[in-house]
N, C-alpha and C. Protein backbone atom coordinates (compact mmCIF):
# COMPACT_ATOMS: atom_id res chain seq x y z
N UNK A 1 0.85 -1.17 0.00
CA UNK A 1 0.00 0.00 0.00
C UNK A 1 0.90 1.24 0.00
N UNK A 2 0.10 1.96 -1.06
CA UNK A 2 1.60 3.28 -1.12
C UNK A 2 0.74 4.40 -0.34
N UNK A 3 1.57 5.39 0.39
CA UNK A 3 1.46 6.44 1.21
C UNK A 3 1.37 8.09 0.12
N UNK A 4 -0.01 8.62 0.24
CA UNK A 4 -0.22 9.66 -0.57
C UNK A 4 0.16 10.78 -0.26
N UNK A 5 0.35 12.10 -0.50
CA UNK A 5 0.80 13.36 0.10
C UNK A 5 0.00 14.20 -0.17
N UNK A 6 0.12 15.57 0.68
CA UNK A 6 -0.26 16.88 -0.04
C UNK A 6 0.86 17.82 1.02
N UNK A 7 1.76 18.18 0.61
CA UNK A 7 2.57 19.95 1.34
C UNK A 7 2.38 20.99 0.92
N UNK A 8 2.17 21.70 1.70
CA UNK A 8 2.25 22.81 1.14
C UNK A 8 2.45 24.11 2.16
N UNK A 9 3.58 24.44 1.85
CA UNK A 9 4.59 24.99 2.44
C UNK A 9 4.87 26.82 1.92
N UNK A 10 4.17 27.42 2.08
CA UNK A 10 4.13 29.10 1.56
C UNK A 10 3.40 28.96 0.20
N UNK A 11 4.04 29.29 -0.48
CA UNK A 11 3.29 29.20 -1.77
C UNK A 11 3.98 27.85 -3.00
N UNK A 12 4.66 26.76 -1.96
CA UNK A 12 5.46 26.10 -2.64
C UNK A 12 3.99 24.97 -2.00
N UNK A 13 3.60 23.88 -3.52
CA UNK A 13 2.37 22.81 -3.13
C UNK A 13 2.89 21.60 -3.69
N UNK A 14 2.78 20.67 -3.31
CA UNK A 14 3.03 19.13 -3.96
C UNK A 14 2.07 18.34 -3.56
N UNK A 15 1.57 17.54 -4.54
CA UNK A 15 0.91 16.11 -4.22
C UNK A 15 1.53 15.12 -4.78
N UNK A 16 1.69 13.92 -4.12
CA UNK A 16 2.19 13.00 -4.84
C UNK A 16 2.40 11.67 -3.83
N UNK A 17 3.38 10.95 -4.06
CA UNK A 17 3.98 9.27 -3.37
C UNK A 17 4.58 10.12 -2.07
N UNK A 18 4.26 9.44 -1.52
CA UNK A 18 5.11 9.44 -0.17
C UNK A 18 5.81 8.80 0.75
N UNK A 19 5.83 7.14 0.09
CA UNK A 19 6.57 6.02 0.35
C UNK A 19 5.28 4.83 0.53
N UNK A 20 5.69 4.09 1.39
CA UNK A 20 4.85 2.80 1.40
C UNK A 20 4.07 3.03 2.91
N UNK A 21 2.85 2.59 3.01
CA UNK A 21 2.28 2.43 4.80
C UNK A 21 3.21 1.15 5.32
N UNK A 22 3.56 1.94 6.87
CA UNK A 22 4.44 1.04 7.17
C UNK A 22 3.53 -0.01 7.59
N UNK A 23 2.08 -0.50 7.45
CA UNK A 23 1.11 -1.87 7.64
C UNK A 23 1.56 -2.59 6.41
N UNK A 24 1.85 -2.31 5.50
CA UNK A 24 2.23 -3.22 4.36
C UNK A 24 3.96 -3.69 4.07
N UNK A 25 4.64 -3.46 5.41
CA UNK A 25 6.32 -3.88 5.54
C UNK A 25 6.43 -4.42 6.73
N UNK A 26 7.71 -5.81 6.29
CA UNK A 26 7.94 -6.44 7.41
C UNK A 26 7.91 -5.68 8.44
N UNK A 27 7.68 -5.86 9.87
CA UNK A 27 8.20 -5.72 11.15
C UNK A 27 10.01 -5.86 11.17
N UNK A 28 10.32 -7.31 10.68
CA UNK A 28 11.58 -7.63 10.94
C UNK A 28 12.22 -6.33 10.01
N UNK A 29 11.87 -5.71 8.87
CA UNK A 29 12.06 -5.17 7.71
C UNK A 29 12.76 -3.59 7.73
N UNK A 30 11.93 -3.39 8.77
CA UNK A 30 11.72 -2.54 9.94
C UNK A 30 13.10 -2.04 11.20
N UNK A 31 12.10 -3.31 12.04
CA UNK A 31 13.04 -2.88 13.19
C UNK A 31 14.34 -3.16 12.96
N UNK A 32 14.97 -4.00 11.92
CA UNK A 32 16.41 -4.11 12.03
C UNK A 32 17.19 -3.21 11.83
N UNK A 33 16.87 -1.75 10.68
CA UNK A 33 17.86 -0.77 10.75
C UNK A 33 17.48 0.14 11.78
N UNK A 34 15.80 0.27 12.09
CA UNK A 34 15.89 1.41 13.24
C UNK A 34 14.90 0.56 13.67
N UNK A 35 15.80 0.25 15.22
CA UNK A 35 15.62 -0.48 16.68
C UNK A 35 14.12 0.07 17.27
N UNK A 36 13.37 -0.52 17.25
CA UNK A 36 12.49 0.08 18.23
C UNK A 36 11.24 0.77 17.61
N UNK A 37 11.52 1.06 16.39
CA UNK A 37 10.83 1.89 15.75
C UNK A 37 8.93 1.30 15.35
N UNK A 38 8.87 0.06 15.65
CA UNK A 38 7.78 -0.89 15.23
C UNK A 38 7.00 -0.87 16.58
N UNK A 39 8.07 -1.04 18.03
CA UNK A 39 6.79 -0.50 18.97
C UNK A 39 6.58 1.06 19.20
N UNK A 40 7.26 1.81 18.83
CA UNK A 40 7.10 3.32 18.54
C UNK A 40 5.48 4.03 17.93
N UNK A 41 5.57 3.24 16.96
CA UNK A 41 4.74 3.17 16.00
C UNK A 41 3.10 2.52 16.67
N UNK A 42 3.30 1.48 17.62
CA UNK A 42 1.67 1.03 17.84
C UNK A 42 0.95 1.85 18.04
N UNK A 43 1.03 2.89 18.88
CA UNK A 43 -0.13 3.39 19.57
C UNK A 43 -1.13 3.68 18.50
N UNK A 44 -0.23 4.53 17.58
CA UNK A 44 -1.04 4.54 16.05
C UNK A 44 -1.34 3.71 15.35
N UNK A 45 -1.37 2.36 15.21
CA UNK A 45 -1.53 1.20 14.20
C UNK A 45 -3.57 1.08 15.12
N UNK A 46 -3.76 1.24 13.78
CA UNK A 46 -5.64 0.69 13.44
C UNK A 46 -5.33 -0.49 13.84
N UNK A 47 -6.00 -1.29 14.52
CA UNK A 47 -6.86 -3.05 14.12
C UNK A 47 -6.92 -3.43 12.79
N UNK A 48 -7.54 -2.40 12.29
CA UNK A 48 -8.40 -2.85 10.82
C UNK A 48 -7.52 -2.09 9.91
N UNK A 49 -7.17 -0.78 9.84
CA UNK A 49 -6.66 -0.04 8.81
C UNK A 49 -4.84 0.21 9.24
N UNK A 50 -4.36 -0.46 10.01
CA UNK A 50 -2.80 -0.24 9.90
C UNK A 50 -2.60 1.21 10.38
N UNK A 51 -1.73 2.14 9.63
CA UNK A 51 -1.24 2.78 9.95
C UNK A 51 -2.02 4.33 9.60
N UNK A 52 -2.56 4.09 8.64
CA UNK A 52 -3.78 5.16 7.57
C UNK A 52 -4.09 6.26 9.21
N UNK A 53 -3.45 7.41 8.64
CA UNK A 53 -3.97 8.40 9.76
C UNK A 53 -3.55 9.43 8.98
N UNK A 54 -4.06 10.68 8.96
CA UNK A 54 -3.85 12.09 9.08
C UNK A 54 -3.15 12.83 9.60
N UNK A 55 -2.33 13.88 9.25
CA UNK A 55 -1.71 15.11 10.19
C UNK A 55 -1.74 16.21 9.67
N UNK A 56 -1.87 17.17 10.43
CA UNK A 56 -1.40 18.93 10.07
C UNK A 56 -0.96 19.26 10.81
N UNK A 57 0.08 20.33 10.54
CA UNK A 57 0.95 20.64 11.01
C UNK A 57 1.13 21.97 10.64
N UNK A 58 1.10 23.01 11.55
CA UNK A 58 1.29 24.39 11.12
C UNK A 58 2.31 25.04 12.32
N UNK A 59 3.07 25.76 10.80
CA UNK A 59 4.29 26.47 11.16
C UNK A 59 4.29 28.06 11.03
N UNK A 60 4.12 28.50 11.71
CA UNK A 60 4.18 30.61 11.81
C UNK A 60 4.96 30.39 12.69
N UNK A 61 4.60 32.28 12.68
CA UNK A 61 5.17 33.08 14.23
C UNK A 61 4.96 33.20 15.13
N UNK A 62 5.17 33.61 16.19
CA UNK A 62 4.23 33.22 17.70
C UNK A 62 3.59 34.44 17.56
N UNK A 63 2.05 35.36 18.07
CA UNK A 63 1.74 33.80 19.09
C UNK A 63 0.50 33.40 17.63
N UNK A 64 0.69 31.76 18.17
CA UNK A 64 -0.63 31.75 16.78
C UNK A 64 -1.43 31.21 17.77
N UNK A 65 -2.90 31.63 17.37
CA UNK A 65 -3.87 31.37 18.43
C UNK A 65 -4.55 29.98 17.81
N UNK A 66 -4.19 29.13 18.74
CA UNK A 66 -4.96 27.61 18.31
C UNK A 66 -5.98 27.58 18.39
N UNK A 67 -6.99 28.16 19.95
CA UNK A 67 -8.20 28.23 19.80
C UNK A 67 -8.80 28.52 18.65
N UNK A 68 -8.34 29.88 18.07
CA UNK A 68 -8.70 30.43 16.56
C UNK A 68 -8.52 29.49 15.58
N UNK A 69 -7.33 28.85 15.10
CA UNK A 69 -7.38 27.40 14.19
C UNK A 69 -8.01 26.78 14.54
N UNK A 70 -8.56 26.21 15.78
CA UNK A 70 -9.42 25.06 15.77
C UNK A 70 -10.73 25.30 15.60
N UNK A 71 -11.08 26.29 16.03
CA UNK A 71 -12.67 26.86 15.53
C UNK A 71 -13.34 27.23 14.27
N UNK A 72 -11.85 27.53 13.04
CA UNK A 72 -11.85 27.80 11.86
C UNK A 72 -11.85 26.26 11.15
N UNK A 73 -11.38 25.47 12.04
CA UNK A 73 -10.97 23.90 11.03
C UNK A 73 -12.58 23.17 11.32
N UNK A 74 -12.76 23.69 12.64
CA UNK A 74 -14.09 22.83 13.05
C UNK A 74 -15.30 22.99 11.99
N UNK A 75 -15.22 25.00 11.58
CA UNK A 75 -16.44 25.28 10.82
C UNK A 75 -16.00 24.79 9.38
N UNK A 76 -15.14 24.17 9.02
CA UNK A 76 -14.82 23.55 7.51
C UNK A 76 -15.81 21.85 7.53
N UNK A 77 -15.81 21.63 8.78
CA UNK A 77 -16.62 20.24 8.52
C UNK A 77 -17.82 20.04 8.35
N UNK A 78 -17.85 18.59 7.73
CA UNK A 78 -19.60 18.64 6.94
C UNK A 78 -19.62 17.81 8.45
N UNK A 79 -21.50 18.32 8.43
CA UNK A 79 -22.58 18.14 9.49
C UNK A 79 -22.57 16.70 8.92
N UNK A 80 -22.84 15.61 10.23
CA UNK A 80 -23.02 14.14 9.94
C UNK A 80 -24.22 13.88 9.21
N UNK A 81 -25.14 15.27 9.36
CA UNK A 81 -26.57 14.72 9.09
C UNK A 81 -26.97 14.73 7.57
N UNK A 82 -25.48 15.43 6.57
CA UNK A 82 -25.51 15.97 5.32
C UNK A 82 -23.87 15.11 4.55
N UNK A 83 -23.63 14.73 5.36
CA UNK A 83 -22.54 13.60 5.06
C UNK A 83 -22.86 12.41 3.98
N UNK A 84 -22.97 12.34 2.61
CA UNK A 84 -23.14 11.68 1.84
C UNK A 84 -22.22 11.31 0.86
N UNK A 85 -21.15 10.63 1.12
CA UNK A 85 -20.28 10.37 0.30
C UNK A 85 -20.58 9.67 -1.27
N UNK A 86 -21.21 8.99 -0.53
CA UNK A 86 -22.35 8.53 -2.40
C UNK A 86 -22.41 9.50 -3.73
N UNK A 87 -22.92 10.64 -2.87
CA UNK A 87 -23.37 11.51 -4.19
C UNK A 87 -21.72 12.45 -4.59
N UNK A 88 -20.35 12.22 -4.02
CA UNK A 88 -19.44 12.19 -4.32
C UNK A 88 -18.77 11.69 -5.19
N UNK A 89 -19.31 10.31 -5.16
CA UNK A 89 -18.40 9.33 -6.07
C UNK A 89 -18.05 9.37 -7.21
N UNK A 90 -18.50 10.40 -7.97
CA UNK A 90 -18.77 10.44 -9.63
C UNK A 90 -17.81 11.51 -9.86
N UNK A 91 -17.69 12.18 -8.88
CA UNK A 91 -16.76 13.91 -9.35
C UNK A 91 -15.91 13.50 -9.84
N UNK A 92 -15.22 14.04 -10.62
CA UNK A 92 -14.19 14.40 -11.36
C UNK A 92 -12.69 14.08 -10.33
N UNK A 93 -11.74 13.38 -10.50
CA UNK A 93 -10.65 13.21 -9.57
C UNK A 93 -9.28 14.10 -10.14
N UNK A 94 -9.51 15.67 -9.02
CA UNK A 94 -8.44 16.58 -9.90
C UNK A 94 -7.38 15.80 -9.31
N UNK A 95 -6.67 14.59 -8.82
CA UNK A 95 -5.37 14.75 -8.77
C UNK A 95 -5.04 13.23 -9.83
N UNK A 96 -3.85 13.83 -10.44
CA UNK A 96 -2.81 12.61 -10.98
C UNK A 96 -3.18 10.90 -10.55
N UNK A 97 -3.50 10.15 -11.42
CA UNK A 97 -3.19 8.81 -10.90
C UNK A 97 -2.36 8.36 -9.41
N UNK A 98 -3.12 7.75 -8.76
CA UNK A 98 -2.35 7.28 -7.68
C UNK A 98 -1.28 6.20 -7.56
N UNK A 99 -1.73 5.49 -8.97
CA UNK A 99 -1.23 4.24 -8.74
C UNK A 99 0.29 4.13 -8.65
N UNK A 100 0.83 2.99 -7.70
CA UNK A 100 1.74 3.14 -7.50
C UNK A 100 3.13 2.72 -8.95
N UNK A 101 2.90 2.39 -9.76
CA UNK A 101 3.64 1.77 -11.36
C UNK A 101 3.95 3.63 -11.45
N UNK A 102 2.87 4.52 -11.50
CA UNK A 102 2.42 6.00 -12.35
C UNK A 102 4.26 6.74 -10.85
N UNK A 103 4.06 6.63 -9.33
CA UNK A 103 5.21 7.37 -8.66
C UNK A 103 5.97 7.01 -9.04
């Protein structure tokens, strides 16, 4: 399973490969060049989905007010009650092939 991206860093943006999920590589594969790194890693490992998680990460100047980001990220989300991924399925996919042969 290959690992997808998006950065975007000032006005510099990339999407693209981002290596492999570490749920789809040995353990042994793993921990042998970096020690430790496989129980590092559980707390985040799914049951069901491995490693598949999200992050953001924002970099300014001080002070940046988080309360303010989080209240701005909160009002970006769809209401559960209007949550229909179905009527999604058909759009148009603006990014590049994912497949991993295409990185």
């Amino acid at each position: 399973m290959i690992s997808r991206g998006f950065s975007c860093t000032g006005s510099q943006t990339m999407f693209g490969f981002h290596g492999l999920l570490r749920s789809s590589i040995n353990d042994a594969f793993i921990d042998k060049p970096w020690p430790g790194v496989v129980q590092m890693l559980k707390p985040y490992l799914n049951p069901i989905w491995g490693d598949r998680r999200q992050k953001i990460v924002f970099i300014g100047a001080d002070p940046m007010d988080e309360g303010k980001i989080r209240a701005e990220l909160d009002a970006c989300l769809i209401d559960s009650r209007v949550f229909a991924p179905e009527l999604w399925r058909n759009l148009p996919d603006p990014f590049a092939t994912w497949d991993r042969r295409a990185a």
